[in-house]
N, C-alpha and C. Protein backbone atom coordinates (compact mmCIF):
# COMPACT_ATOMS: atom_id res chain seq x y z
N UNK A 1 15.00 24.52 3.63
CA UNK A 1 14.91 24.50 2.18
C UNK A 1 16.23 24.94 1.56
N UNK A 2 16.86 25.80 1.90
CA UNK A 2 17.98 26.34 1.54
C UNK A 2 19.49 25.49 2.05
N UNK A 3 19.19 24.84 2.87
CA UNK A 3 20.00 23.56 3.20
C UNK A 3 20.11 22.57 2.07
N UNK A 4 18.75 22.70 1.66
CA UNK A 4 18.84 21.04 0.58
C UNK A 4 19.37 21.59 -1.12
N UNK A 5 18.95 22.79 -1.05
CA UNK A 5 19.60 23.72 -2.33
C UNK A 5 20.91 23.56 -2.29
N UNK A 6 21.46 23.78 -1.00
CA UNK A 6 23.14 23.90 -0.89
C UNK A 6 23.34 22.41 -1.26
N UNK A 7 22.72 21.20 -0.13
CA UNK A 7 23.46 20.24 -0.72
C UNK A 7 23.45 19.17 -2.00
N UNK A 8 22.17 19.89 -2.92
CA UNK A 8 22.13 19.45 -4.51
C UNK A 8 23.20 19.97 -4.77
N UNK A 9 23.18 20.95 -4.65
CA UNK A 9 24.56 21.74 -5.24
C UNK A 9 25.91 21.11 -5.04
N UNK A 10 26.25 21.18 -3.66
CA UNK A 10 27.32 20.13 -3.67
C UNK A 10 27.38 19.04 -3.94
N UNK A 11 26.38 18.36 -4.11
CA UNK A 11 26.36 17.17 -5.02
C UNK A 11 26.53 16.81 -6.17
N UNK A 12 26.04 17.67 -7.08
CA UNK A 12 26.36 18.37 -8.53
C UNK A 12 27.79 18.31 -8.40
N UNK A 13 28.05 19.23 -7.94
CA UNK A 13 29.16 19.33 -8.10
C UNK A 13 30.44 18.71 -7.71
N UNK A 14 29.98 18.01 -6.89
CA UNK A 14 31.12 16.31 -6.64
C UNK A 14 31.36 15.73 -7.80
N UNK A 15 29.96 15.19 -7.99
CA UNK A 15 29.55 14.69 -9.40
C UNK A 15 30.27 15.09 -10.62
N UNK A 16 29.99 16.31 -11.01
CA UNK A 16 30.68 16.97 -11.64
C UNK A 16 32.86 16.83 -12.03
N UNK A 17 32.74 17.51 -10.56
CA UNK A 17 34.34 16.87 -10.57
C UNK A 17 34.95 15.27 -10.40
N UNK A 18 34.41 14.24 -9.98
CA UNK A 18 34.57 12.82 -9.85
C UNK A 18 34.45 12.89 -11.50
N UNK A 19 33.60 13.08 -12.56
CA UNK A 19 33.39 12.85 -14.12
C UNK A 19 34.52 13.38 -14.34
N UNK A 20 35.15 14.22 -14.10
CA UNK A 20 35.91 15.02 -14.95
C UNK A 20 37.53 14.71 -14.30
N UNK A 21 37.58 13.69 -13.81
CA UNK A 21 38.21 12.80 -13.00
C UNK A 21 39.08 13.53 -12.06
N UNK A 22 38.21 14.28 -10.89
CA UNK A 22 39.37 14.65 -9.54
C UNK A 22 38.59 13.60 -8.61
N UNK A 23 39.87 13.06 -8.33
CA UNK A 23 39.80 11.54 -7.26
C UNK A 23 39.67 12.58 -6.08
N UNK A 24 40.25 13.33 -5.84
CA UNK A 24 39.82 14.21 -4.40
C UNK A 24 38.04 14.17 -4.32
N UNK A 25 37.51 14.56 -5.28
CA UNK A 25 35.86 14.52 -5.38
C UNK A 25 35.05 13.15 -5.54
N UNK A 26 35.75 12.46 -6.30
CA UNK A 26 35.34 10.67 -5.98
C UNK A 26 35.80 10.16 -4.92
N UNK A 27 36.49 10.20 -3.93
CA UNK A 27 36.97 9.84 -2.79
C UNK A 27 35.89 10.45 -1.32
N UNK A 28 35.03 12.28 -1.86
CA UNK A 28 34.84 12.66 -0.68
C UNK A 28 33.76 11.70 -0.89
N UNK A 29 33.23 11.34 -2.04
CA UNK A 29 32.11 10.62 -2.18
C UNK A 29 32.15 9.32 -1.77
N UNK A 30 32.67 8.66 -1.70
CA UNK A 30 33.12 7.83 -0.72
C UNK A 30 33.36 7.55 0.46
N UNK A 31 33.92 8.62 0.77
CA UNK A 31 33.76 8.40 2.47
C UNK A 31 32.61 9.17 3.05
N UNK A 32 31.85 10.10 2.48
CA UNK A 32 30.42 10.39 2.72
C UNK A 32 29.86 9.29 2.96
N UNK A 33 29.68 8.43 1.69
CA UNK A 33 28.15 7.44 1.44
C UNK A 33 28.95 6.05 2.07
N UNK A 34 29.88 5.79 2.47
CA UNK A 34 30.68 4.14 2.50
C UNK A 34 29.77 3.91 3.48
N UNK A 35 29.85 4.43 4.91
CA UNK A 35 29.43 3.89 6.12
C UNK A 35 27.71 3.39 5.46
N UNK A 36 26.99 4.04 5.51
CA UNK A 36 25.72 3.72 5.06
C UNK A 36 25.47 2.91 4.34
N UNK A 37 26.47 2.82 3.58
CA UNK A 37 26.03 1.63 2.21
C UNK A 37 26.52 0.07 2.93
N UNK A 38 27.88 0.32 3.29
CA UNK A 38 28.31 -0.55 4.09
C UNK A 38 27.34 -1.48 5.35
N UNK A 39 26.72 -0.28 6.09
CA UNK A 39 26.00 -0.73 7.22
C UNK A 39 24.80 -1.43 6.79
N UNK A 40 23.92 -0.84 5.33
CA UNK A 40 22.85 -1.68 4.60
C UNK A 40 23.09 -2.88 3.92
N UNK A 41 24.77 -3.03 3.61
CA UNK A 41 24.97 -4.50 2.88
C UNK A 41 25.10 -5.37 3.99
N UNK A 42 25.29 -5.15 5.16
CA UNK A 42 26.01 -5.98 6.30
C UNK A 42 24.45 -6.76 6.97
N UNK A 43 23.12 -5.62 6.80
CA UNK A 43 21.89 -5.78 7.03
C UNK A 43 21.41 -7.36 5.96
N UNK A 44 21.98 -7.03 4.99
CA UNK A 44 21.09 -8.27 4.24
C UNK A 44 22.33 -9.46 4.35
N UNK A 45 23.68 -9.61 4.32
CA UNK A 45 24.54 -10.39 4.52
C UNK A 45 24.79 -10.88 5.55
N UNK A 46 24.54 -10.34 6.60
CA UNK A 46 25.01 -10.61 8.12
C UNK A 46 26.55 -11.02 8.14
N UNK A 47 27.54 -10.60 6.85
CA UNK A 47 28.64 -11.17 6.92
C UNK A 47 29.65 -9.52 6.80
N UNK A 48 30.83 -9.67 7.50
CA UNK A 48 31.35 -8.22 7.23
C UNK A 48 32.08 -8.39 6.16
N UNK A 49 32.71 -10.02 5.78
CA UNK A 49 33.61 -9.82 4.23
C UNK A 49 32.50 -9.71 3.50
N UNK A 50 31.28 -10.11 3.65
CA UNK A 50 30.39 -9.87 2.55
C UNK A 50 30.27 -8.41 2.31
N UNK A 51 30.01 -8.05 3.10
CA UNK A 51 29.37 -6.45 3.07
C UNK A 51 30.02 -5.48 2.74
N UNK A 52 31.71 -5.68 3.25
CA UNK A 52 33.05 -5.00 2.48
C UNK A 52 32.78 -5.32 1.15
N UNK A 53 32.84 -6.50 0.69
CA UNK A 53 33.09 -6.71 -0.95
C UNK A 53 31.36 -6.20 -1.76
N UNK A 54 30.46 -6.43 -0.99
CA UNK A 54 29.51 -5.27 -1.99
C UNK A 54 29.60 -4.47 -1.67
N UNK A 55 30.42 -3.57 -0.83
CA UNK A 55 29.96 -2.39 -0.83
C UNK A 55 31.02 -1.63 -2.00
N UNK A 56 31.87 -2.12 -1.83
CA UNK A 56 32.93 -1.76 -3.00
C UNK A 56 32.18 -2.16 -4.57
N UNK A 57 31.55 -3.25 -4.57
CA UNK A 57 30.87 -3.69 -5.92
C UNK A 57 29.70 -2.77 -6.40
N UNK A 58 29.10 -2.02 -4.89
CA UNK A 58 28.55 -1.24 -5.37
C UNK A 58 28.95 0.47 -5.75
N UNK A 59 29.87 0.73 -5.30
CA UNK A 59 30.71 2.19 -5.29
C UNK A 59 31.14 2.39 -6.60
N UNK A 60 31.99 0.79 -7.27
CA UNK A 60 32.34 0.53 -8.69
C UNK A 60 31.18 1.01 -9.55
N UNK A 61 30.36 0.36 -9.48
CA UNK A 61 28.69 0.09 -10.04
C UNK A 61 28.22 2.01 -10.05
N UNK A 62 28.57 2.66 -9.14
CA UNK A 62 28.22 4.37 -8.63
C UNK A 62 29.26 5.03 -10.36
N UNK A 63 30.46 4.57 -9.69
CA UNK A 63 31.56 5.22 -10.58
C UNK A 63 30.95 5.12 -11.87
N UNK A 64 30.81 3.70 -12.52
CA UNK A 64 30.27 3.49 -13.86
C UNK A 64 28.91 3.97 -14.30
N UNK A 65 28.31 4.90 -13.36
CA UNK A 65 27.28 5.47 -13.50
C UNK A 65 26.71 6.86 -13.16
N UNK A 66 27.77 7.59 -12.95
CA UNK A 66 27.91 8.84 -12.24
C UNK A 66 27.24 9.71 -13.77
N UNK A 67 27.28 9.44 -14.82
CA UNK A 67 26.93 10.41 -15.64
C UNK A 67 25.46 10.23 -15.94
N UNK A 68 24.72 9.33 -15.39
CA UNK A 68 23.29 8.96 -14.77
C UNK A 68 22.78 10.03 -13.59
N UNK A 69 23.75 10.35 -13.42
CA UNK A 69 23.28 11.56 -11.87
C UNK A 69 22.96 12.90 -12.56
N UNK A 70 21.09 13.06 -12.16
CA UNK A 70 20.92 14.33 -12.59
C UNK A 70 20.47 15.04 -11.39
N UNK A 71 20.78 16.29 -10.85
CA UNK A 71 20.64 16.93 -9.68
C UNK A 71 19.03 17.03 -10.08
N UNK A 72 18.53 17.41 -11.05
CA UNK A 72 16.97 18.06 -10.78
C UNK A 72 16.09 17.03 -10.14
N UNK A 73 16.44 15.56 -10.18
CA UNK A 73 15.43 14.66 -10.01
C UNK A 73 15.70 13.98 -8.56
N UNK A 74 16.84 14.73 -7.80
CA UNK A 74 17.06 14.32 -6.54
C UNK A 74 18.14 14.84 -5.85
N UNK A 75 18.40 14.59 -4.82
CA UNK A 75 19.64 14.84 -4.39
C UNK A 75 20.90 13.73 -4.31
N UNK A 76 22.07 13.80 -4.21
CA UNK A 76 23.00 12.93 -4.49
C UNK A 76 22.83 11.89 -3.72
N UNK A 77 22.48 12.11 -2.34
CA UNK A 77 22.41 10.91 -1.08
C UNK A 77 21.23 10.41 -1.72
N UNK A 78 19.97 10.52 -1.96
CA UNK A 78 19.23 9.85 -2.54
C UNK A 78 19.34 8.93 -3.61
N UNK A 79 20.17 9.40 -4.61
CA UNK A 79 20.15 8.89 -5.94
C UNK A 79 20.87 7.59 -5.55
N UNK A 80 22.33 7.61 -4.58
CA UNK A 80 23.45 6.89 -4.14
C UNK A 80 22.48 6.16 -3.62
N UNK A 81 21.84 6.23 -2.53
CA UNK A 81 21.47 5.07 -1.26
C UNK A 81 20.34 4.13 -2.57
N UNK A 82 19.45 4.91 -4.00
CA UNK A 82 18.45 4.14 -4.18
C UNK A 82 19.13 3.25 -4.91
N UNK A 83 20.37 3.55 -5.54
CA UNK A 83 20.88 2.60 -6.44
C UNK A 83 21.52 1.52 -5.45
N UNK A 84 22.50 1.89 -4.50
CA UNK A 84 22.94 0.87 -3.41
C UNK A 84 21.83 -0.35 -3.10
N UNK A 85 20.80 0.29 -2.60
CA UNK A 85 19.90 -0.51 -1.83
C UNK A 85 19.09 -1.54 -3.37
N UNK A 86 18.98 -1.13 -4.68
CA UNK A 86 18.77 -1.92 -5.37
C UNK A 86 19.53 -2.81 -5.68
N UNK A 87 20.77 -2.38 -5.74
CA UNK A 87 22.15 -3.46 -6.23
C UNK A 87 22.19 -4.50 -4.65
N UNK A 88 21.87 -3.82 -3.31
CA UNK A 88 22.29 -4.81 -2.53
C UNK A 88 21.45 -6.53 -2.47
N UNK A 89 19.77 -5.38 -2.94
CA UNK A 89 18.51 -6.47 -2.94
C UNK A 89 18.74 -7.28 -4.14
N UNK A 90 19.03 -7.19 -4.79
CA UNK A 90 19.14 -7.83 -6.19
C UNK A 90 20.14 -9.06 -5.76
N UNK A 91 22.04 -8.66 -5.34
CA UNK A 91 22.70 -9.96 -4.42
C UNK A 91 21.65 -10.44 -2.97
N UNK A 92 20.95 -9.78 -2.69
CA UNK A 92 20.17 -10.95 -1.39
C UNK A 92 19.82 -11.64 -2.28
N UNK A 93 18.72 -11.65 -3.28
CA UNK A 93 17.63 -12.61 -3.88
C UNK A 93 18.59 -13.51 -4.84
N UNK A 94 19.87 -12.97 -4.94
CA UNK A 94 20.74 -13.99 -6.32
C UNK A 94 21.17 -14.80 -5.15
N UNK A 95 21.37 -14.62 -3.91
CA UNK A 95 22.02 -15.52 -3.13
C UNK A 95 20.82 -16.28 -2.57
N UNK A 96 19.83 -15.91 -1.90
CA UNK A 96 18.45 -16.65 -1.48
C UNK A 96 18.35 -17.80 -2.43
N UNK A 97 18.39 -17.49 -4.03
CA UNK A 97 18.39 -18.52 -4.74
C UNK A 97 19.46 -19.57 -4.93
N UNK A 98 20.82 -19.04 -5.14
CA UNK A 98 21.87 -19.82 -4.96
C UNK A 98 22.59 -19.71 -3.55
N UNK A 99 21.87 -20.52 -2.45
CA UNK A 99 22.52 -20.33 -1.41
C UNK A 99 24.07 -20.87 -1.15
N UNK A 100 25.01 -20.54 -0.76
CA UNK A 100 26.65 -21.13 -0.20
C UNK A 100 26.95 -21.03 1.19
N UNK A 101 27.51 -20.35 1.61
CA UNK A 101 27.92 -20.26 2.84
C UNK A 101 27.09 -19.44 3.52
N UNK A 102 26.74 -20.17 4.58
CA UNK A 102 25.63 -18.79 4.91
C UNK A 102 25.32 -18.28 6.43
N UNK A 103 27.20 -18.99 6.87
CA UNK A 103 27.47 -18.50 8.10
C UNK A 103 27.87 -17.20 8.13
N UNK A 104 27.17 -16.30 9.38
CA UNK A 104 27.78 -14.82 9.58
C UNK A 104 28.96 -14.70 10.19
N UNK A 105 29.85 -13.91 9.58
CA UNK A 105 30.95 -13.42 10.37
C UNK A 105 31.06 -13.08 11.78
N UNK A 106 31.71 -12.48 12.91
CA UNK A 106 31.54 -12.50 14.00
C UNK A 106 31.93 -10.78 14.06
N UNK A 107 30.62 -10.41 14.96
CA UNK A 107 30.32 -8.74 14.46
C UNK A 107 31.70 -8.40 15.79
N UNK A 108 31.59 -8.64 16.88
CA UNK A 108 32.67 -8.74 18.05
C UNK A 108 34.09 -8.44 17.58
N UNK A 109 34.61 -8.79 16.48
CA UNK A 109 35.81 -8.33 15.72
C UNK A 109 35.91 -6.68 15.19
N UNK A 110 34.61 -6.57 15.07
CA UNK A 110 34.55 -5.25 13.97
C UNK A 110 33.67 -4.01 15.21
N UNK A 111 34.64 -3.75 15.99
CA UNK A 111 33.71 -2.35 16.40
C UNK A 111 33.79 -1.72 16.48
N UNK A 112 34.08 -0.93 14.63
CA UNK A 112 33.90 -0.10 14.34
C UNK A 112 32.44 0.56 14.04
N UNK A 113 31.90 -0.27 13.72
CA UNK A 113 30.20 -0.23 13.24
C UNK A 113 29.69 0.36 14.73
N UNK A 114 29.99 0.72 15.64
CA UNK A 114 29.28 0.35 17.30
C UNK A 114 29.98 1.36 18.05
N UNK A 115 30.46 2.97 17.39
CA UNK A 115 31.60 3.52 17.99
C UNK A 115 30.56 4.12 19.06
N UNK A 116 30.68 3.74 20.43
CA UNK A 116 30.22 4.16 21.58
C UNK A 116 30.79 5.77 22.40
N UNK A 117 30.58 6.98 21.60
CA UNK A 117 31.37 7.76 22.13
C UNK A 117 30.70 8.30 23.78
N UNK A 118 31.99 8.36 24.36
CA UNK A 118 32.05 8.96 25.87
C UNK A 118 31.27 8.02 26.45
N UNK A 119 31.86 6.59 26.24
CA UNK A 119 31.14 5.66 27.11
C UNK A 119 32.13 4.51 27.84
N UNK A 120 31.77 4.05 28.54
CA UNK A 120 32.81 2.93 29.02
C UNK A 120 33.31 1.65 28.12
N UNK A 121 34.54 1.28 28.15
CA UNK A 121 34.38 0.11 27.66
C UNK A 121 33.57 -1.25 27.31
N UNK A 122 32.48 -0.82 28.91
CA UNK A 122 32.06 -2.00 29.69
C UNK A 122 30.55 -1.56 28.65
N UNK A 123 30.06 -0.28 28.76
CA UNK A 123 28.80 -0.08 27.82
C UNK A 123 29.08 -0.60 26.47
N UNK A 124 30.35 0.42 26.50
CA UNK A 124 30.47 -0.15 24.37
C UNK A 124 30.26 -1.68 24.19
N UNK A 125 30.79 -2.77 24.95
CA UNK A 125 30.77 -4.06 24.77
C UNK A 125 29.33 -4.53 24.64
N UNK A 126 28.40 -4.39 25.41
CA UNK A 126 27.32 -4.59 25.91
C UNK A 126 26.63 -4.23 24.67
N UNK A 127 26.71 -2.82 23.96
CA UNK A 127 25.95 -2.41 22.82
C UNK A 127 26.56 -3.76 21.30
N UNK A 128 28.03 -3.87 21.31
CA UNK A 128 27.72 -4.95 20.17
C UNK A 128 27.73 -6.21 20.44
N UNK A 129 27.51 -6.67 21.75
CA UNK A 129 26.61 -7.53 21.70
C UNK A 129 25.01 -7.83 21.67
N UNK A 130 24.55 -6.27 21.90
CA UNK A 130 22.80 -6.15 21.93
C UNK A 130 22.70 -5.86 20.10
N UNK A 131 23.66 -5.65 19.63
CA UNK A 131 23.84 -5.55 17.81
C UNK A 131 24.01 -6.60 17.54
N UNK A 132 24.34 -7.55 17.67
CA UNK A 132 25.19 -8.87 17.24
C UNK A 132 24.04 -9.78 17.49
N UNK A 133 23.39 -9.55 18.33
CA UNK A 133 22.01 -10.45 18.78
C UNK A 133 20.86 -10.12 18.02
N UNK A 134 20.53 -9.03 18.03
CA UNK A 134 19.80 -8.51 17.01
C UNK A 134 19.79 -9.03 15.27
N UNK A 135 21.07 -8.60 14.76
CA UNK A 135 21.56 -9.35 13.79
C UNK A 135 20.97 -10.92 13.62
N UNK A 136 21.04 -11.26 14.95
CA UNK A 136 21.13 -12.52 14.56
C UNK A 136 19.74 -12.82 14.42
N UNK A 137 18.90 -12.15 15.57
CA UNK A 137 16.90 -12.60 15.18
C UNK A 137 16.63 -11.99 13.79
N UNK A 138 17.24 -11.27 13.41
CA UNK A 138 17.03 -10.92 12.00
C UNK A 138 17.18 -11.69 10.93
N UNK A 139 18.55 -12.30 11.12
CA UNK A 139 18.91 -13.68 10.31
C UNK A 139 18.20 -14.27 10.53
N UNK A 140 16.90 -14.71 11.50
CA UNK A 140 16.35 -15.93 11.77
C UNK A 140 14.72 -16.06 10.79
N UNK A 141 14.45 -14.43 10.28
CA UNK A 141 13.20 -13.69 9.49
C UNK A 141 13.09 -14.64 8.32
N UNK A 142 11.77 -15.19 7.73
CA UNK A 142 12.19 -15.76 6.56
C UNK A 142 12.49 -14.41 5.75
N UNK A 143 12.87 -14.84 4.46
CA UNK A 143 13.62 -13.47 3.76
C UNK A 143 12.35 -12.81 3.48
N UNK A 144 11.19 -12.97 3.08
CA UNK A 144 10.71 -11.87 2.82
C UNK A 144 10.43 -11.01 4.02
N UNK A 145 10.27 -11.41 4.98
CA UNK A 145 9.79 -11.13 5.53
C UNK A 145 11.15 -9.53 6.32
N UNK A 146 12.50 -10.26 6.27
CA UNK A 146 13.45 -10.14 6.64
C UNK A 146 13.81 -8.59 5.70
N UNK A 147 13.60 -8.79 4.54
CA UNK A 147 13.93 -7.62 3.39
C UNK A 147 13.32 -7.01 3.76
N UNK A 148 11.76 -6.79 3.65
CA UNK A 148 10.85 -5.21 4.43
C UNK A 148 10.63 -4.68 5.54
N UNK A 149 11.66 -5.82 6.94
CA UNK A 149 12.08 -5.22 8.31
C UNK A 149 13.21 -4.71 8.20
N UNK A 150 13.95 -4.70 7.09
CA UNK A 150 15.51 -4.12 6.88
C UNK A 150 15.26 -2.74 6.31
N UNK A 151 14.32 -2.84 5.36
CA UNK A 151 14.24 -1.18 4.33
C UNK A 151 13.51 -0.45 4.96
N UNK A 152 12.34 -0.62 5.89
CA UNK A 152 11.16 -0.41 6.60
C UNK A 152 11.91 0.60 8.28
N UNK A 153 12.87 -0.44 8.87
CA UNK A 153 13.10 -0.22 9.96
C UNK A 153 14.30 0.19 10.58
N UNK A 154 14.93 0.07 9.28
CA UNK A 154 15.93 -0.17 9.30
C UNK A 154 16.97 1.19 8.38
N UNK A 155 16.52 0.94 7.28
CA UNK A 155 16.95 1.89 6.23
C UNK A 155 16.06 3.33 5.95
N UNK A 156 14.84 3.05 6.94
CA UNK A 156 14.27 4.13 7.06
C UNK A 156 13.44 4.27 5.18
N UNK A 157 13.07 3.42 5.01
CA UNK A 157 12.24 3.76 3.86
C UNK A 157 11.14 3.76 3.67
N UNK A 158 10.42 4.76 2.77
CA UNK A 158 8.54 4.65 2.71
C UNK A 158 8.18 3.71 2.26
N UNK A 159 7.14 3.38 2.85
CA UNK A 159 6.31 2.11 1.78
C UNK A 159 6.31 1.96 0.22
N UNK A 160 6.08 3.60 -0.21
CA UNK A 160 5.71 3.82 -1.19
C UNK A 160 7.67 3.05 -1.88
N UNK A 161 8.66 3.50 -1.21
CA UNK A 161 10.05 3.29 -1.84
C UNK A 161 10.21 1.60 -2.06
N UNK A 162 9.70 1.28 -0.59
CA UNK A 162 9.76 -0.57 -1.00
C UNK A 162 8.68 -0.77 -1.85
N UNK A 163 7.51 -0.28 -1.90
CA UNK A 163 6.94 -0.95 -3.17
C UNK A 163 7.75 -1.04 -4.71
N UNK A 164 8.45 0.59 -4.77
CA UNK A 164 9.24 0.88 -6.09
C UNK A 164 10.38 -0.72 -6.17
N UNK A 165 10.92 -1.09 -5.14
CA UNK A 165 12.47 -1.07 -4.98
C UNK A 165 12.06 -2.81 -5.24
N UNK A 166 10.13 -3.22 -4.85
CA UNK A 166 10.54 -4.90 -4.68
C UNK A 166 9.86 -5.53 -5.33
N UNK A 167 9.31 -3.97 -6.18
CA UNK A 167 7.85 -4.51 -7.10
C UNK A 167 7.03 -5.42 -6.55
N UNK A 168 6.20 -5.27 -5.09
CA UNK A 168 5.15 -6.00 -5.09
C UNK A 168 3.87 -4.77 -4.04
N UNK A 169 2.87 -5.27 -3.79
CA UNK A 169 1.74 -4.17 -3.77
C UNK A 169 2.19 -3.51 -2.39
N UNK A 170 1.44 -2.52 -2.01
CA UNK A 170 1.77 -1.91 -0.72
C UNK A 170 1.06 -2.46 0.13
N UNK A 171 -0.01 -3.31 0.34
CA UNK A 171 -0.87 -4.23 1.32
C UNK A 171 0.18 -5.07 1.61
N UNK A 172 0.72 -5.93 0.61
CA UNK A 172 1.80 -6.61 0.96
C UNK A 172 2.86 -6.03 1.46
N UNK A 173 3.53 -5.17 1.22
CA UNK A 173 4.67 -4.55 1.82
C UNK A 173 4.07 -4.35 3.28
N UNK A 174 3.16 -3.51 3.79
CA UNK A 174 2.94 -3.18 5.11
C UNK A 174 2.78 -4.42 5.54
N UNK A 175 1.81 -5.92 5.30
CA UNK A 175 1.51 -7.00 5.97
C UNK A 175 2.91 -7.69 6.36
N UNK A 176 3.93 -7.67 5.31
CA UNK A 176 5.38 -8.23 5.73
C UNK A 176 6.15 -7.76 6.62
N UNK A 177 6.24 -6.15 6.93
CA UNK A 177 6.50 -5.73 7.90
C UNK A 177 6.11 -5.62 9.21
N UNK A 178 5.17 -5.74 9.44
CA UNK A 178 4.08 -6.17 10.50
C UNK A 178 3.98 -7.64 10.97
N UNK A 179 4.50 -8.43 10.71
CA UNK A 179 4.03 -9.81 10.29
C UNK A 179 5.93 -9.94 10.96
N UNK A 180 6.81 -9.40 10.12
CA UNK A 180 8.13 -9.50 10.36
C UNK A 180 8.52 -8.54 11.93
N UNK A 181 7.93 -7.17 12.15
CA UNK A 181 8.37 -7.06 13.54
C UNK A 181 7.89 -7.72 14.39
N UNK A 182 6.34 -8.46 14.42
CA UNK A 182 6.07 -9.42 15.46
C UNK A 182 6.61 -11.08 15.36
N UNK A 183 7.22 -11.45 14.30
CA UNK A 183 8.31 -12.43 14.46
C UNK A 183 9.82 -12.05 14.99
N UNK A 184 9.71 -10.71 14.72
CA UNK A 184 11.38 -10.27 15.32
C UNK A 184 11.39 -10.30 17.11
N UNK A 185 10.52 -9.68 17.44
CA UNK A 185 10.00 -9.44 18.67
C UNK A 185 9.83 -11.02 19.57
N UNK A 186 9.44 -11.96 18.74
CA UNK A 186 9.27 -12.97 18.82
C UNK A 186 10.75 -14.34 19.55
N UNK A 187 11.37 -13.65 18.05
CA UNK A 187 12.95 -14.28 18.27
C UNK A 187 13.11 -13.77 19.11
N UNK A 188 13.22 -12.65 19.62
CA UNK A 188 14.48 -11.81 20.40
C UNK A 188 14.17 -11.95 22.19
N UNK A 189 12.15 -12.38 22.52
CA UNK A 189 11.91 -12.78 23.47
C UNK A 189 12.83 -14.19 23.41
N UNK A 190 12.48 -15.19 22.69
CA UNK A 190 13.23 -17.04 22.86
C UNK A 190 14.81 -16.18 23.30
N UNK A 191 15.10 -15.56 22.29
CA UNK A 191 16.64 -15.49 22.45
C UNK A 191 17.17 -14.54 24.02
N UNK A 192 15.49 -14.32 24.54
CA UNK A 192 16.48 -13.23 26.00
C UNK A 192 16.70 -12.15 25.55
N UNK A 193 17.12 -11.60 24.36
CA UNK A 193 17.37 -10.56 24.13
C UNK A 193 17.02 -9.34 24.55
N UNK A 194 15.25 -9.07 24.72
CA UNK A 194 14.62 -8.00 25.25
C UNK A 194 13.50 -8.39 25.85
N UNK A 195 12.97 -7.81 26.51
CA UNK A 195 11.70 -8.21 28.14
C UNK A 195 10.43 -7.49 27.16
N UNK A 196 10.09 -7.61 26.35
CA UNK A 196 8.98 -7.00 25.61
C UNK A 196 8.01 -7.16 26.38
């Protein structure tokens, strides 16, 4: 309890100094929340220039809204990840509708996402390719189904949060997720991936 006191507090008070413009305090905030936000845009994009450029669209989107941050009604990582994860769902469904390019980048370039500490080369490789495959039965989810195995399983969220976040009932939310890990499970047997 006294953990989460401390880190409202420091949150506040990031907050606080980022408004009152010390870039030292908008910056720690940044490299706190990047990885996470980053790793949840990359979840619905499957692309890494995608997921670089929202994640920055969404940090902008943080900045222009930092005086929206009230400590009593949450803590800072909360407030950050609920607005992220709305701004990210909002570009899935603008893109679902206007689809373009909708080839994924190649995760094998980037492994940084996959830092394998005190492991062999030969493991680390092996892990982003068991990421990269994954990724990919995920890409294969129709989207709804795909959005509440991402927030659900992914992002670690309550039902009760995807109901808030997708406005639709919680029967539905649990049936999509359920419905989506036994299609994931599904892909990932065709694809070899795992001996389920």
């Amino acid at each position: 309890m006294e953990a989460l006191k401390v880190a409202e507090t420091n949150g506040a008070e990031l907050v606080r100094r980022a408004r009152a413009g010390d870039g030292a305090a908008w910056e720690e905030i940044v490299q706190n929340y990047s990885r996470r936000i980053f790793n949840l845009a990359y979840r619905f994009t499957s692309s890494i220039e995608a997921a670089e450029d929202l994640t920055q669209e969404v940090f902008i989107r943080i900045y222009r809204t930092l005086e929206q941050y009230d400590a009593k009604q949450g803590d800072l990582s909360n407030w950050l990840m609920r607005l992220a994860r709305n701004l990210i769902i909002d570009d899935y469904r603008h893109r679902q509708r206007n689809p373009q390019n909708t080839m994924a980048d190649d995760v094998d370039d980037h492994s940084y996402h996959l830092r394998a500490v005190g492991t062999s080369a030969h493991k680390e490789m092996e892990r982003r390719e068991l990421a990269a495959q994954v990724q990919e039965g995920i890409d294969k989810l129709p989207a709804d189904l795909r959005t509440c195995v991402i927030l659900r399983d992914i992002e670690e969220m309550t039902y009760q949060e995807i109901v808030d976040v997708l406005k639709i009932p919680e029967g539905t939310v649990k049936s999509r997720i359920n419905r989506g890990r036994i299609e994931l499970a599904k892909i990932l047997r065709r694809m070899r991936v795992v001996a389920i």
